[in-house]
PDB file of N, CA and C in Angstrom:
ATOM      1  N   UNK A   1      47.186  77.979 -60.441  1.00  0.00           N
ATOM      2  CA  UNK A   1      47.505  76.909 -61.384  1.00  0.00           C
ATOM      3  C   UNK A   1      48.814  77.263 -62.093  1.00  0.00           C
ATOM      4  N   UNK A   2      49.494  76.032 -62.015  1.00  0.00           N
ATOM      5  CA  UNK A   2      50.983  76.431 -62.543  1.00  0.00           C
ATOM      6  C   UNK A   2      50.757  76.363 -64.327  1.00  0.00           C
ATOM      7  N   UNK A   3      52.067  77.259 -64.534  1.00  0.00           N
ATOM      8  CA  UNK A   3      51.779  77.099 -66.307  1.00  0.00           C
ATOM      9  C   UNK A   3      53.387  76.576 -66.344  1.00  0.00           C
ATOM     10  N   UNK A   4      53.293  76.425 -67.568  1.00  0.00           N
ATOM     11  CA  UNK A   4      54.356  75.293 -68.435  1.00  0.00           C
ATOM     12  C   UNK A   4      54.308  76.018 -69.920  1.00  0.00           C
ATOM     13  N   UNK A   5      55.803  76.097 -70.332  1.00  0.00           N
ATOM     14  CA  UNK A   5      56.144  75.806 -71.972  1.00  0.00           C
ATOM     15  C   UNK A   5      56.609  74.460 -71.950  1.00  0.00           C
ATOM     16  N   UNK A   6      55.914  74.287 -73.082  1.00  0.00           N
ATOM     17  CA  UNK A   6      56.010  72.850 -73.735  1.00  0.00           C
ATOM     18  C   UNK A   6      57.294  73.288 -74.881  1.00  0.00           C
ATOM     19  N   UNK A   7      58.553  73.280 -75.280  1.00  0.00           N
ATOM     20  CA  UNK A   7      59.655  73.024 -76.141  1.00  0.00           C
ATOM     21  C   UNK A   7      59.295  72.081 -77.133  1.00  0.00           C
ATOM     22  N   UNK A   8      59.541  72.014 -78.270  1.00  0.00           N
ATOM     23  CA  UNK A   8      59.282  70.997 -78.971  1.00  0.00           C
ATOM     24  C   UNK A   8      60.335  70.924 -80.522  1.00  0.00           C
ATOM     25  N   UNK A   9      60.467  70.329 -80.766  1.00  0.00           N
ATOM     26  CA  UNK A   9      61.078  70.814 -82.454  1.00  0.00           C
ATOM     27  C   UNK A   9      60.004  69.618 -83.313  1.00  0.00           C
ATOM     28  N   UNK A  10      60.181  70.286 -84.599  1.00  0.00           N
ATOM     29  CA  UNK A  10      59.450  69.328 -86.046  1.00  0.00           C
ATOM     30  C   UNK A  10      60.574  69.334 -87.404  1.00  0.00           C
ATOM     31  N   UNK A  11      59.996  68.782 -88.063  1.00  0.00           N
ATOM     32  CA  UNK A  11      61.131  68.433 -88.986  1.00  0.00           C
ATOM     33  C   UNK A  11      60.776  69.151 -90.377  1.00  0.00           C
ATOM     34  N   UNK A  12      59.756  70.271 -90.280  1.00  0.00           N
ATOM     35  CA  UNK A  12      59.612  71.138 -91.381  1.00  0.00           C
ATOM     36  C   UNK A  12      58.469  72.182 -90.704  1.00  0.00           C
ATOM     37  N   UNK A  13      58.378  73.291 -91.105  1.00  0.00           N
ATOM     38  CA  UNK A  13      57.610  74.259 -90.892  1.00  0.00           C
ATOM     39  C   UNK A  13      56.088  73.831 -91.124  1.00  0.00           C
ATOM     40  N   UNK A  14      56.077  73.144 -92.107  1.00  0.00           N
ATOM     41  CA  UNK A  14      54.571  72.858 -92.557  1.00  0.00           C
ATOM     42  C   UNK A  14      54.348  72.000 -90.915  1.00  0.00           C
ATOM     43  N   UNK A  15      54.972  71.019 -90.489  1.00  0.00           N
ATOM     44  CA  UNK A  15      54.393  69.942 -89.769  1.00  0.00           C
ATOM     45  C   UNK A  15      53.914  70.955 -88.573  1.00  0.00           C
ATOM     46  N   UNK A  16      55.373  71.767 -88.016  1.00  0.00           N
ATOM     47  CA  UNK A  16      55.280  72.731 -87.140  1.00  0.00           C
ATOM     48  C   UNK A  16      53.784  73.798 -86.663  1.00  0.00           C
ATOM     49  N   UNK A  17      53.429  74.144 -88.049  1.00  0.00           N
ATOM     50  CA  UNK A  17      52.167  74.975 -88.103  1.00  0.00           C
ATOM     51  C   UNK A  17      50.953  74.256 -87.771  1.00  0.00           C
ATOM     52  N   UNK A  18      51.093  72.512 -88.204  1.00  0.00           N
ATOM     53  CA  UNK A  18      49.708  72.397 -88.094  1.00  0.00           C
ATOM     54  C   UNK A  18      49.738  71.269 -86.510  1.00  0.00           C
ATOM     55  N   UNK A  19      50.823  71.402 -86.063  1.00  0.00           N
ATOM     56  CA  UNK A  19      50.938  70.820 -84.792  1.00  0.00           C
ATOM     57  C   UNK A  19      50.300  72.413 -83.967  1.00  0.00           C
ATOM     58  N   UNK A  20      51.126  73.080 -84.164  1.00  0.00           N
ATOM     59  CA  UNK A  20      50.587  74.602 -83.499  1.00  0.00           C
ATOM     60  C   UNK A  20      49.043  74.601 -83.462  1.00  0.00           C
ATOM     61  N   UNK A  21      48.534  74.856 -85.065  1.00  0.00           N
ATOM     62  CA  UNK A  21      47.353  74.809 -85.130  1.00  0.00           C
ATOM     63  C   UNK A  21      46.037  74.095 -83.917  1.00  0.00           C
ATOM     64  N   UNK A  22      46.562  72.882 -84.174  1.00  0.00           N
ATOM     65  CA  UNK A  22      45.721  72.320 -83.635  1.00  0.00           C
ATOM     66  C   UNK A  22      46.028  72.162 -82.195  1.00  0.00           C
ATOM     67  N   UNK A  23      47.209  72.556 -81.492  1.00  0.00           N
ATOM     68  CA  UNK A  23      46.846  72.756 -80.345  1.00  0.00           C
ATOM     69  C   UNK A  23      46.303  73.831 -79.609  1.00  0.00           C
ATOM     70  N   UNK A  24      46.123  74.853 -80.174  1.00  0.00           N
ATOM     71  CA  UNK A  24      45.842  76.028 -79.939  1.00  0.00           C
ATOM     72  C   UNK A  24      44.269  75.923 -80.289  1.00  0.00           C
ATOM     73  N   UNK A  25      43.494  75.485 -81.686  1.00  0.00           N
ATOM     74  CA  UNK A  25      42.223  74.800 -81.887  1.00  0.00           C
ATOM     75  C   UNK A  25      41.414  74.213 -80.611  1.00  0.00           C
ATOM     76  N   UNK A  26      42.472  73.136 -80.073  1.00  0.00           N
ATOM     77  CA  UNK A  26      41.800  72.120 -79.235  1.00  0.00           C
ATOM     78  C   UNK A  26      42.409  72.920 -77.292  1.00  0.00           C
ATOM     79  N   UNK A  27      42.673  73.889 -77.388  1.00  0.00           N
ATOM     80  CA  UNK A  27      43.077  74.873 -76.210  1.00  0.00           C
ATOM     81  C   UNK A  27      43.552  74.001 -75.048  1.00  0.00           C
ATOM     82  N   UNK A  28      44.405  73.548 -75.875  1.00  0.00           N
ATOM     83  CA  UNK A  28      45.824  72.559 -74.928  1.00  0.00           C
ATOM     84  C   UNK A  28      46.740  73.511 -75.062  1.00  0.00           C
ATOM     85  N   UNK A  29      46.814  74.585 -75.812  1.00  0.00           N
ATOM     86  CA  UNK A  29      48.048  75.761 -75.845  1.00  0.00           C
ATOM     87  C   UNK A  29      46.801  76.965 -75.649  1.00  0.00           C
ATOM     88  N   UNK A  30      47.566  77.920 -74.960  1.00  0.00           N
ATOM     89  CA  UNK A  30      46.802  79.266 -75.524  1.00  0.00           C
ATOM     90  C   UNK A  30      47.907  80.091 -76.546  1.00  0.00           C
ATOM     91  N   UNK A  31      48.832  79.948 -76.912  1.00  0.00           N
ATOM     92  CA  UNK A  31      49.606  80.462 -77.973  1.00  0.00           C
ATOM     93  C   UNK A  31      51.217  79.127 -78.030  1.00  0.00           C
ATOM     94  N   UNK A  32      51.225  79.414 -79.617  1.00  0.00           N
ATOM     95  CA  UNK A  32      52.708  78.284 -79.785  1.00  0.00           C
ATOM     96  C   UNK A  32      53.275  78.939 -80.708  1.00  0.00           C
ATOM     97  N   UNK A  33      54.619  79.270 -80.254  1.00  0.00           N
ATOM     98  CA  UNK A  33      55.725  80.349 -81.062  1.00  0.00           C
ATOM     99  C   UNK A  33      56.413  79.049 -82.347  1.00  0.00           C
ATOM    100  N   UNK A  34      56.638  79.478 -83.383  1.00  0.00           N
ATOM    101  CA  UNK A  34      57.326  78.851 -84.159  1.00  0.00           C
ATOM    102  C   UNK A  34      58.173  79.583 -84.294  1.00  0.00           C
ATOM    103  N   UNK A  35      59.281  79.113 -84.528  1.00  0.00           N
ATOM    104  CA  UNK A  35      60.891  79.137 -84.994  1.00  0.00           C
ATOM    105  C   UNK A  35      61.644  78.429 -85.945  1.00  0.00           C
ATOM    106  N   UNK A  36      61.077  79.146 -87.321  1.00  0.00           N
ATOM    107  CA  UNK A  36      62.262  78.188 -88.134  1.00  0.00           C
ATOM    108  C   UNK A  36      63.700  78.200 -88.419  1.00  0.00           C
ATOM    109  N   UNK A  37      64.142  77.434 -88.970  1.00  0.00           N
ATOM    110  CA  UNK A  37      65.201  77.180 -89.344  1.00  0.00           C
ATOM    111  C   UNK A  37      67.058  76.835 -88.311  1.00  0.00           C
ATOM    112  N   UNK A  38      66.420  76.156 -87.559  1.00  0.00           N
ATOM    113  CA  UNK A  38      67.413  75.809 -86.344  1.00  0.00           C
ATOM    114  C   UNK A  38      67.959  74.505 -86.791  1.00  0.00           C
ATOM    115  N   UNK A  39      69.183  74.369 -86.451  1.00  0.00           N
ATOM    116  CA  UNK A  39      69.952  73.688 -86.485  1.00  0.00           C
ATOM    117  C   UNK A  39      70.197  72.397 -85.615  1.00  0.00           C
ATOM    118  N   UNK A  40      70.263  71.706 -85.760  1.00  0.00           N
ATOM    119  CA  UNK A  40      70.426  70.470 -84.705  1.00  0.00           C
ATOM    120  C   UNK A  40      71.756  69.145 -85.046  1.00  0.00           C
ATOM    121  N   UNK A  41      72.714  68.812 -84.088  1.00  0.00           N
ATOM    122  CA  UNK A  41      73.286  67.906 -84.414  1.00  0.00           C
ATOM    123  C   UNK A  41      73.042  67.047 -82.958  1.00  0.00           C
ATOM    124  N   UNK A  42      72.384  65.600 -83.254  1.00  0.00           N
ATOM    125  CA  UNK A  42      72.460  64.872 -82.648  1.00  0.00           C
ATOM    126  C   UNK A  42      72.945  63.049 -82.926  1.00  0.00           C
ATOM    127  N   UNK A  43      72.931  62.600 -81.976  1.00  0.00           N
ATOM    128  CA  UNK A  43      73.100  61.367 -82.429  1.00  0.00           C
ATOM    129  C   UNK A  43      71.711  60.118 -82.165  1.00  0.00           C
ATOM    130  N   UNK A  44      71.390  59.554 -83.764  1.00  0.00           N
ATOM    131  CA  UNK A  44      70.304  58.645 -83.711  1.00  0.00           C
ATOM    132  C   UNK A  44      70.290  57.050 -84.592  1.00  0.00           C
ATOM    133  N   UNK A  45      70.377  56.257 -83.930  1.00  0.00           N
ATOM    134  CA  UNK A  45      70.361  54.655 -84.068  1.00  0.00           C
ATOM    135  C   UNK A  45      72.124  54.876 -84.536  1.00  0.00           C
ATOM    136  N   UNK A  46      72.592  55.058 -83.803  1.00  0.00           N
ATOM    137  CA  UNK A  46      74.341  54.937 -83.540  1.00  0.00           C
ATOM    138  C   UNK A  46      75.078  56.254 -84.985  1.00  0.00           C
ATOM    139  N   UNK A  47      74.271  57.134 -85.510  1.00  0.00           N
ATOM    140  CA  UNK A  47      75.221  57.878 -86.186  1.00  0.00           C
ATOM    141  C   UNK A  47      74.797  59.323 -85.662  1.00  0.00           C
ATOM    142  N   UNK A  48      75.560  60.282 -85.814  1.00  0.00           N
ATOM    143  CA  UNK A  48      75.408  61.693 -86.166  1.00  0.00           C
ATOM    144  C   UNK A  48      75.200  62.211 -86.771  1.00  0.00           C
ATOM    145  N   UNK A  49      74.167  62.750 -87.132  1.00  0.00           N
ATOM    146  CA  UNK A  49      72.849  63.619 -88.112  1.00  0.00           C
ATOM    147  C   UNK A  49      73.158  65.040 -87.405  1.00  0.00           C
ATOM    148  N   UNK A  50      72.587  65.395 -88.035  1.00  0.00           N
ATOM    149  CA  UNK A  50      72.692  67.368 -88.828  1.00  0.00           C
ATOM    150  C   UNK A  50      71.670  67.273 -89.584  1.00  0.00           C
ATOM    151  N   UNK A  51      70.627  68.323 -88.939  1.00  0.00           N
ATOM    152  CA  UNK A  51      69.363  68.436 -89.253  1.00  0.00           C
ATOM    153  C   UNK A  51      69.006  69.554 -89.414  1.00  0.00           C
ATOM    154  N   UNK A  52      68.034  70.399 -90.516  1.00  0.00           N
ATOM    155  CA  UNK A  52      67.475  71.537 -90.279  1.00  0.00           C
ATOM    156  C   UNK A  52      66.012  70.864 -89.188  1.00  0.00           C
ATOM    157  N   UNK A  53      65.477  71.704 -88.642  1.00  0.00           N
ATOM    158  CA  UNK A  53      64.209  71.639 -87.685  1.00  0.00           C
ATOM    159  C   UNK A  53      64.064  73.071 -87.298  1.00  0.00           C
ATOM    160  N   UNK A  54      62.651  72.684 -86.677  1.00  0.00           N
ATOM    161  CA  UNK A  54      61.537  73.906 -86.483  1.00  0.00           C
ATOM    162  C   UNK A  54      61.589  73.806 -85.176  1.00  0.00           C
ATOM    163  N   UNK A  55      61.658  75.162 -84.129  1.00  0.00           N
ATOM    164  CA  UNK A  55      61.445  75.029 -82.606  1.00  0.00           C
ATOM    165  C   UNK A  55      60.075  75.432 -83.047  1.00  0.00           C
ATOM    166  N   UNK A  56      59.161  74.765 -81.596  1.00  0.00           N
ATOM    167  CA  UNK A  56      57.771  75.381 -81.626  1.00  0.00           C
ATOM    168  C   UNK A  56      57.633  75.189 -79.490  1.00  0.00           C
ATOM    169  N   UNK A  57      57.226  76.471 -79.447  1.00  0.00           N
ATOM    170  CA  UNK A  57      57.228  76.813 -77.655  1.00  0.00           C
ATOM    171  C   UNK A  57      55.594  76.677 -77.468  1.00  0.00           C
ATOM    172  N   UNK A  58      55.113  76.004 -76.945  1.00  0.00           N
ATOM    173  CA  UNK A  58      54.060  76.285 -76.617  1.00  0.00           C
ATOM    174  C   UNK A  58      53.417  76.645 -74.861  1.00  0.00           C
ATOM    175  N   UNK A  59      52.168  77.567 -74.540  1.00  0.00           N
ATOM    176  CA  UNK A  59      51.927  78.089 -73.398  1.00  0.00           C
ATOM    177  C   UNK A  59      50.711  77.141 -73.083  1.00  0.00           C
ATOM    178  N   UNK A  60      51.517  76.630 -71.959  1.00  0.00           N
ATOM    179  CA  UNK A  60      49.939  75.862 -71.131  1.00  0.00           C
ATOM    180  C   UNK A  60      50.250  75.598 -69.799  1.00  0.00           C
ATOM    181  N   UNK A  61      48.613  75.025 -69.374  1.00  0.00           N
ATOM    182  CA  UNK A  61      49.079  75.060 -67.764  1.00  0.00           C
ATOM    183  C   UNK A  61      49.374  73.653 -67.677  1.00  0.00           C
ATOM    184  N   UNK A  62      49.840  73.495 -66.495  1.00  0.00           N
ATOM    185  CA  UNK A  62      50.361  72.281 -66.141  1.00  0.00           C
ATOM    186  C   UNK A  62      49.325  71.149 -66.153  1.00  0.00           C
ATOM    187  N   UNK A  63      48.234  70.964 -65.594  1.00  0.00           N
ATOM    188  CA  UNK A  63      47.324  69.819 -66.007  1.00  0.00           C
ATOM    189  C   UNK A  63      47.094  69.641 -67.034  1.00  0.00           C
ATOM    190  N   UNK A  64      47.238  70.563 -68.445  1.00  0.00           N
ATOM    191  CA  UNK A  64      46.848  70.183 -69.588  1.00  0.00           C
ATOM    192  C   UNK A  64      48.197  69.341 -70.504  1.00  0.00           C
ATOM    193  N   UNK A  65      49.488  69.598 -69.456  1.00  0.00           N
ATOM    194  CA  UNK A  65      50.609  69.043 -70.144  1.00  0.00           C
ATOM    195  C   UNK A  65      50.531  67.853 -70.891  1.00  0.00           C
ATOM    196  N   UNK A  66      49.894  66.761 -69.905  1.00  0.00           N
ATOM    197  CA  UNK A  66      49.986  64.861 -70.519  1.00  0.00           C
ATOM    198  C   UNK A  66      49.627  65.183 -72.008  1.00  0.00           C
ATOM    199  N   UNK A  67      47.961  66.088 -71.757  1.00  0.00           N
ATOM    200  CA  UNK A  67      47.564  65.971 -72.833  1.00  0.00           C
ATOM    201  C   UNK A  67      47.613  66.400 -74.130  1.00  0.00           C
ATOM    202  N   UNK A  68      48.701  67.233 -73.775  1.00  0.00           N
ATOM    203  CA  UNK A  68      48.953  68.256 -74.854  1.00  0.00           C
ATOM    204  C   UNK A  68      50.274  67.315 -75.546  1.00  0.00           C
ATOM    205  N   UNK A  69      51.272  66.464 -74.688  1.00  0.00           N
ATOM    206  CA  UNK A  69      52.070  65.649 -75.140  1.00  0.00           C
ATOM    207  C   UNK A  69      51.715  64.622 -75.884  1.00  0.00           C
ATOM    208  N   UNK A  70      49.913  63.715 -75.410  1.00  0.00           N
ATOM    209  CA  UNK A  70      49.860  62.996 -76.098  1.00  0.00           C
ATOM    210  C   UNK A  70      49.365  63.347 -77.547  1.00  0.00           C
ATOM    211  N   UNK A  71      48.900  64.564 -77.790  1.00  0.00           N
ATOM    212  CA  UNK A  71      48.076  65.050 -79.002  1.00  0.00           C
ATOM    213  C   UNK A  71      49.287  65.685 -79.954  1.00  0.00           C
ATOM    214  N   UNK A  72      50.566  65.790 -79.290  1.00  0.00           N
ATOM    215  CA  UNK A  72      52.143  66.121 -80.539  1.00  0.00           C
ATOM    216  C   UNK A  72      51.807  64.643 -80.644  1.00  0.00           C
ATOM    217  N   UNK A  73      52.374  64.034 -79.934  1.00  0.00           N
ATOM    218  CA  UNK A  73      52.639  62.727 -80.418  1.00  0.00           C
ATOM    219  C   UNK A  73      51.842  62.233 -81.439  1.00  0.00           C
ATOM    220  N   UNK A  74      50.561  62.070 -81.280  1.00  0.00           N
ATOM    221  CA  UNK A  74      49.722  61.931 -82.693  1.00  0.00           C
ATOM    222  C   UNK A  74      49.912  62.635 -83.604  1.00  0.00           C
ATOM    223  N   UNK A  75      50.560  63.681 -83.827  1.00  0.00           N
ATOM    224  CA  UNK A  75      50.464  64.271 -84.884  1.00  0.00           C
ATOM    225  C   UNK A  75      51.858  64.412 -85.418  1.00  0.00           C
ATOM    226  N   UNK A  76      52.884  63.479 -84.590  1.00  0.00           N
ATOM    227  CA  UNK A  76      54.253  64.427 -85.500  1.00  0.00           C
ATOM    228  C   UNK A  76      54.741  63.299 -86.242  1.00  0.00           C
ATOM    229  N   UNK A  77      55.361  63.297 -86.909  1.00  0.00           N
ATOM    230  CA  UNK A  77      56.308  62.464 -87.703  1.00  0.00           C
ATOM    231  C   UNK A  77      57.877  61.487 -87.162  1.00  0.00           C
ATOM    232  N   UNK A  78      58.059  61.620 -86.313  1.00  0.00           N
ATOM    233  CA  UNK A  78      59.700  61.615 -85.647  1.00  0.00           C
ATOM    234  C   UNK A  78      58.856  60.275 -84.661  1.00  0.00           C
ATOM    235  N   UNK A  79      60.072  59.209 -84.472  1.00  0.00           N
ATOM    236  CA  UNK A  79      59.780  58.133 -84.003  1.00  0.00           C
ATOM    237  C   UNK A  79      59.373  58.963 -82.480  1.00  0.00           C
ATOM    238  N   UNK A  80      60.745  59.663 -82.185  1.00  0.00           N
ATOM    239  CA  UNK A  80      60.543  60.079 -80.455  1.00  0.00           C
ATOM    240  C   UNK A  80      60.748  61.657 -80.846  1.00  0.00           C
ATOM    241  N   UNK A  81      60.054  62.041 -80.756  1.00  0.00           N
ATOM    242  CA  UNK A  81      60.214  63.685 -80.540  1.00  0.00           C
ATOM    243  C   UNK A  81      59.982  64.176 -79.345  1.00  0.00           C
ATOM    244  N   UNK A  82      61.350  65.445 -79.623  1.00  0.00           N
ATOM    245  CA  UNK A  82      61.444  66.205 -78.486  1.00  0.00           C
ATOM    246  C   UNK A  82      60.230  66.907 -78.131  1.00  0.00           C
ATOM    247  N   UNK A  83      59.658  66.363 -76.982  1.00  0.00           N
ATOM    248  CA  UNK A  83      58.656  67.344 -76.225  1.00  0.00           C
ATOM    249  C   UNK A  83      58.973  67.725 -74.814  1.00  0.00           C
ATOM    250  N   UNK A  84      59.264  68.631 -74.391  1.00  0.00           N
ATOM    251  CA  UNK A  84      59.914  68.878 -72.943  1.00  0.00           C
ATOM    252  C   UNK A  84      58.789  69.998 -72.512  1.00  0.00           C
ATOM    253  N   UNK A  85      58.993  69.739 -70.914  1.00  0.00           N
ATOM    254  CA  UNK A  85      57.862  70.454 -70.213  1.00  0.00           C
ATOM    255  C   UNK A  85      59.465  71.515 -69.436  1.00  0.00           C
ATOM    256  N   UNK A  86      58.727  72.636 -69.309  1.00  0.00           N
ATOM    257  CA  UNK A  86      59.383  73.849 -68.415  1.00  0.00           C
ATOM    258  C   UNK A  86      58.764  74.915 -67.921  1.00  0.00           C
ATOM    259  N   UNK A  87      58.750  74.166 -66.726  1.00  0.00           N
ATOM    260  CA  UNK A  87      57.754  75.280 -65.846  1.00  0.00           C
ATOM    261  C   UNK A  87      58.501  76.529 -65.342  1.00  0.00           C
ATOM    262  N   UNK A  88      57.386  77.714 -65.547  1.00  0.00           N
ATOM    263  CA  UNK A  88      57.201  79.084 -65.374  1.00  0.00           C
ATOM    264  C   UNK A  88      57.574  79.513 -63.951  1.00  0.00           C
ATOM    265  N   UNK A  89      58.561  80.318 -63.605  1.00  0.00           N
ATOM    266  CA  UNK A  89      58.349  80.123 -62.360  1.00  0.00           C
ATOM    267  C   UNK A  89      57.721  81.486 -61.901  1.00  0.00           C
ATOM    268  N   UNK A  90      57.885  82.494 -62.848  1.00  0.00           N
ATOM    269  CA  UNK A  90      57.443  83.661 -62.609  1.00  0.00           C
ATOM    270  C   UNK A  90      57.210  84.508 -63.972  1.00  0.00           C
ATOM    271  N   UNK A  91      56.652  85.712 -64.060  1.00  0.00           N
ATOM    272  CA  UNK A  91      55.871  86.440 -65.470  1.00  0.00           C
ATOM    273  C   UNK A  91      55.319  87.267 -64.693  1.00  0.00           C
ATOM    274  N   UNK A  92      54.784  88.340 -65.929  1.00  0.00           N
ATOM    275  CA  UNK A  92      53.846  89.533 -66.003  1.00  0.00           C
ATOM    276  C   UNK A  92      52.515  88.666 -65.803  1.00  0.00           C
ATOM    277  N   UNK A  93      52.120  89.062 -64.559  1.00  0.00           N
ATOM    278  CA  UNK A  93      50.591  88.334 -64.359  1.00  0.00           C
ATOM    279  C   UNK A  93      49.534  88.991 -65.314  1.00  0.00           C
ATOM    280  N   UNK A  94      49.588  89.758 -66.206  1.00  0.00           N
ATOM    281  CA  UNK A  94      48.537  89.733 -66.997  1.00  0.00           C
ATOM    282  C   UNK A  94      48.692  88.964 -68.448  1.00  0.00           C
ATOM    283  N   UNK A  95      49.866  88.550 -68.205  1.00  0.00           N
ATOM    284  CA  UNK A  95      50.227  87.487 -69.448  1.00  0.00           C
ATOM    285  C   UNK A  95      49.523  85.529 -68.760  1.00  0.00           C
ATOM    286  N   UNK A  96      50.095  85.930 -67.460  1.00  0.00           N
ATOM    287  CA  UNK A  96      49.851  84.509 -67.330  1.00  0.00           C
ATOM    288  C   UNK A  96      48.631  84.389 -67.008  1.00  0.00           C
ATOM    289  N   UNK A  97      47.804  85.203 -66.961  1.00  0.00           N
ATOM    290  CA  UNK A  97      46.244  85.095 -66.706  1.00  0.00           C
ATOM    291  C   UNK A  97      45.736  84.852 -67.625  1.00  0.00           C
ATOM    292  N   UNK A  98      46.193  85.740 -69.027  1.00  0.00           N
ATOM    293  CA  UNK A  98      45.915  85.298 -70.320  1.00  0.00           C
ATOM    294  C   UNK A  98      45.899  83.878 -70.505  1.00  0.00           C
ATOM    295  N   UNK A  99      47.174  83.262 -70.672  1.00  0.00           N
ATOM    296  CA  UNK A  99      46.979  81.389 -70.896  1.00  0.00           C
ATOM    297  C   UNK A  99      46.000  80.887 -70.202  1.00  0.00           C
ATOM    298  N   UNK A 100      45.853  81.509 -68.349  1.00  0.00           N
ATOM    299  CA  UNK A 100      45.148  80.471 -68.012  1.00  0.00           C
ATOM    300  C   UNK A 100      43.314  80.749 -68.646  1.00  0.00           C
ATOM    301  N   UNK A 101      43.467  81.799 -69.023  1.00  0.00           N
ATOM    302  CA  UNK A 101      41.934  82.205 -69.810  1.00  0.00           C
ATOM    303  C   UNK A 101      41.826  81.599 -71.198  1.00  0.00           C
ATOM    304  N   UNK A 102      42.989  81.091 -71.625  1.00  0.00           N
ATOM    305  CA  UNK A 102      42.539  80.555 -73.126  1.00  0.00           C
ATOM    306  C   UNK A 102      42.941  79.292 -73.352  1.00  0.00           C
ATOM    307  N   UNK A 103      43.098  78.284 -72.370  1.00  0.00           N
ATOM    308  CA  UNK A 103      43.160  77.028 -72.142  1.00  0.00           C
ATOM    309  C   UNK A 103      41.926  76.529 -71.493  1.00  0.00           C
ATOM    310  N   UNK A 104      41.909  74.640 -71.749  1.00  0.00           N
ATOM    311  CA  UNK A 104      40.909  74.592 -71.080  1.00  0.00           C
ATOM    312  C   UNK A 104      40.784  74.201 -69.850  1.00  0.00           C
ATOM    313  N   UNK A 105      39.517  74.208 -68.944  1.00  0.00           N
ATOM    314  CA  UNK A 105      39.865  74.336 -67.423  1.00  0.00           C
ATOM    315  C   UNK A 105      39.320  72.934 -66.965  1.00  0.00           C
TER     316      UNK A 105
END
């Protein structure tokens, strides 16, 4: 079974933690790294914004992806947030055995 990081950013640490939280709760992640304080300049509804945001990486396998996308989506704040899938192509197999042991099957 293939695994996947899920990439994601939030728009404050608090949101970040309890997006983590609960995917890791509901074992659509078996672990989600937070990263605060990143920088972002993009462009949204025709201007250029400069943003502080939160990266958050999360570990899952690939069938649990949809669902793990649709359960950020319920929970984040941002009309479209970044959720990107990036599959694993290789690792320490006792790491990736880990995810697939603490996700659900």
């Amino acid at each position: 079974m293939a695994i996947n990081f899920i990439y994601m950013t939030a728009g404050s640490k608090a949101e970040a933690q309890k997006i983590g939280k609960a995917l890791v709760e509901s074992r659509l992640a078996a672990c989600v790294n937070i990263l605060d304080n990143m920088q972002s300049i993009y462009r949204w509804e025709e201007k250029i914004q400069e943003d502080s945001e939160v990266v958050l990486i999360a570990k899952t396998t690939e069938p649990l992806v949809s669902l793990l996308i649709d359960k950020v989506k319920s929970l984040h704040s941002y009309d479209c947030p970044c959720i990107v899938s990036l599959p694993v192509l290789d690792g320490y197999p006792p790491f990736l055995d880990w995810i697939h042991s603490e996700v659900k099957r």
